[in-house]
C-alpha atoms as a PDB file:
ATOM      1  CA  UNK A   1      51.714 -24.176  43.709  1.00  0.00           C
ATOM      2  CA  UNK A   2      48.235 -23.718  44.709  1.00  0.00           C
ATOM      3  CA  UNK A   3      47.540 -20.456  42.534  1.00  0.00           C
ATOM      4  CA  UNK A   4      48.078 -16.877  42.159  1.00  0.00           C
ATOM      5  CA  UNK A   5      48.221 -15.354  46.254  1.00  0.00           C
ATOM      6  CA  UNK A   6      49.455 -18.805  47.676  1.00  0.00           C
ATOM      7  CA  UNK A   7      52.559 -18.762  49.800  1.00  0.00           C
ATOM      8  CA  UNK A   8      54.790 -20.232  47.212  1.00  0.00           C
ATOM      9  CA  UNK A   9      54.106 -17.058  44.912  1.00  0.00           C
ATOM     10  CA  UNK A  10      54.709 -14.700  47.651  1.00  0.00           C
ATOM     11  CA  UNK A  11      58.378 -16.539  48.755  1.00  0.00           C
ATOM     12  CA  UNK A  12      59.172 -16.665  45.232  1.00  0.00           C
ATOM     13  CA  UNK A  13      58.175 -12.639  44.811  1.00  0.00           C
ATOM     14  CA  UNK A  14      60.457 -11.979  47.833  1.00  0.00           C
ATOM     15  CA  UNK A  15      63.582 -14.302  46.194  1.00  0.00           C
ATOM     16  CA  UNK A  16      62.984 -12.143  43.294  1.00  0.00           C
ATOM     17  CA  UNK A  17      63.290  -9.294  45.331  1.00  0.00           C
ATOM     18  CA  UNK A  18      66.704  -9.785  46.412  1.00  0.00           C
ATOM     19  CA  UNK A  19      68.059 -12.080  43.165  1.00  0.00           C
ATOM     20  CA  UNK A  20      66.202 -11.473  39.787  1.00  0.00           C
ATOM     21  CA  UNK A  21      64.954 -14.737  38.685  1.00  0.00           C
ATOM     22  CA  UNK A  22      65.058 -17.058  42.067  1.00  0.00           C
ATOM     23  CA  UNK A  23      61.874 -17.125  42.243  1.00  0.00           C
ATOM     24  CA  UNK A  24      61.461 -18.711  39.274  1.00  0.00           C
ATOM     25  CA  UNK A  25      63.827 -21.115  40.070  1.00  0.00           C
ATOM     26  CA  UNK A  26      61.933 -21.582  43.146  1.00  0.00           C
ATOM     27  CA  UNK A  27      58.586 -22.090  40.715  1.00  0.00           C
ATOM     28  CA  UNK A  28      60.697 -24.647  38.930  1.00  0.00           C
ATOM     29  CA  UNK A  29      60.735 -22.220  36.007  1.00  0.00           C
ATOM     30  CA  UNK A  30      64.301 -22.504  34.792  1.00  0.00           C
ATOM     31  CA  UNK A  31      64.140 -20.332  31.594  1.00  0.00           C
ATOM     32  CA  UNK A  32      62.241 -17.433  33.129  1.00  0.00           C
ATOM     33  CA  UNK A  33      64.899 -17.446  36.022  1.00  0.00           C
ATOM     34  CA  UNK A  34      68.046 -17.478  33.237  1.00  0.00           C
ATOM     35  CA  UNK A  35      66.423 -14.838  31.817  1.00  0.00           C
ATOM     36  CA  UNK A  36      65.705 -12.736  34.375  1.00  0.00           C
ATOM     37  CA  UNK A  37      69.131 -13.422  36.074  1.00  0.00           C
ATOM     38  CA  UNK A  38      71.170 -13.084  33.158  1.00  0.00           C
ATOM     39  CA  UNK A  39      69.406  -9.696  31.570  1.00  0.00           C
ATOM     40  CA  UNK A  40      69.001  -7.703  35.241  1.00  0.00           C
ATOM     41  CA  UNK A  41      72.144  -8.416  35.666  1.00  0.00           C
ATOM     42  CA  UNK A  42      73.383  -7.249  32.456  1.00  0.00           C
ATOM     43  CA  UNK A  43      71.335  -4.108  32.781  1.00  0.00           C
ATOM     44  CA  UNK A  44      72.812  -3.481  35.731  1.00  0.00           C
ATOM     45  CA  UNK A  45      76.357  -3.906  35.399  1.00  0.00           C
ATOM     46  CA  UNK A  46      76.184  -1.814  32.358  1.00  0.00           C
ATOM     47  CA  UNK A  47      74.478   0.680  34.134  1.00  0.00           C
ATOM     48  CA  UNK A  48      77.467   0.614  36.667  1.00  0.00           C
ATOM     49  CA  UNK A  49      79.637   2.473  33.322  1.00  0.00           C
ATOM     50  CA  UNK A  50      78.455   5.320  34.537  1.00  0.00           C
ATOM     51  CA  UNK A  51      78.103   6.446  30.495  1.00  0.00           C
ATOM     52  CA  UNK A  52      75.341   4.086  30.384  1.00  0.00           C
ATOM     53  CA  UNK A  53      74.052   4.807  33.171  1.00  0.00           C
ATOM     54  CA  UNK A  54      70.620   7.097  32.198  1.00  0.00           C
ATOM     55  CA  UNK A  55      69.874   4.203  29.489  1.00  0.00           C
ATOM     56  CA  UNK A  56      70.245   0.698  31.447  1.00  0.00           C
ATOM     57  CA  UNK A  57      69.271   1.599  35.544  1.00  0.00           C
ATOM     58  CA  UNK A  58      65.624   2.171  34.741  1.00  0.00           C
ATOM     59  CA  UNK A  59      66.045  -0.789  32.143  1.00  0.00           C
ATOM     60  CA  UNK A  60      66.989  -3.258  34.394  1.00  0.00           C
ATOM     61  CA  UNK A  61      64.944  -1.900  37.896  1.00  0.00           C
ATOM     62  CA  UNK A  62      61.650  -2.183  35.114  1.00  0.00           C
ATOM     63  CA  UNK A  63      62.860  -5.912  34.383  1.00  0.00           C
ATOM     64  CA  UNK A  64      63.774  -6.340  37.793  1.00  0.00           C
ATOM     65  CA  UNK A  65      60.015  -4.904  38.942  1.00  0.00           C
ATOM     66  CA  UNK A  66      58.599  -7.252  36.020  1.00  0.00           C
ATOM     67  CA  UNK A  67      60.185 -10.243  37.404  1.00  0.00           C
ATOM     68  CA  UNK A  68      58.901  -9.628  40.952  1.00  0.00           C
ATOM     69  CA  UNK A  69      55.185  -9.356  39.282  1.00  0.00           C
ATOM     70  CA  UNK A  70      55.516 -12.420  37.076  1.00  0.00           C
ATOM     71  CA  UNK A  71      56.604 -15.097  39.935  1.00  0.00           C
ATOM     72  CA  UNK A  72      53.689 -13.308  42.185  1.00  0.00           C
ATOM     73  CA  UNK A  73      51.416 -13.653  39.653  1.00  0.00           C
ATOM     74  CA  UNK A  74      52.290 -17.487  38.403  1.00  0.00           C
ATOM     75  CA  UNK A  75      49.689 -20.153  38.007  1.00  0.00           C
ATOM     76  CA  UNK A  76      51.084 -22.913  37.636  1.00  0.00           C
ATOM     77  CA  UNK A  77      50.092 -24.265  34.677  1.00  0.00           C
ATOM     78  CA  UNK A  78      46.631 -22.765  34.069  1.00  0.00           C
ATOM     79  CA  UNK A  79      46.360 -20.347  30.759  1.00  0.00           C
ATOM     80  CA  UNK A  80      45.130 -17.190  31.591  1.00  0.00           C
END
């Protein structure tokens, strides 16, 4: 990727935006996409009990918003 605003980070923002952690796949970052698959998706089935409900939506759209920001704001490498 060429940096933080190239067009790689701003397709992998927009895969995050529909699945949680694509865009880290996309990146080639395979742990930050398992865990941004795997605990969205958790957070949101659980909020789909509708008893957990007040607890896990704004859990997982927070993690879902945090996933979006992390693949737009990848560098590729360089420690920030």
């Amino acid at each position: 990727m060429a940096g933080q605003g190239s067009g790689g980070n701003v397709i992998a923002a927009i895969c995050n935006f529909f699945i949680p952690g694509l865009g880290h796949l996309v990146q080639g970052r395979i742990l930050g996409a398992l865990f941004f698959f795997i605990t969205v998706g958790v957070s949101y089935a659980l909020a789909a009990t509708v008893v957990l409900a007040i607890i896990f939506w704004p859990l997982g759209a927070l993690l879902h918003l945090i996933s979006i920001i992390s693949a737009a704001r990848y560098r590729g490498g360089v420690s920030v």
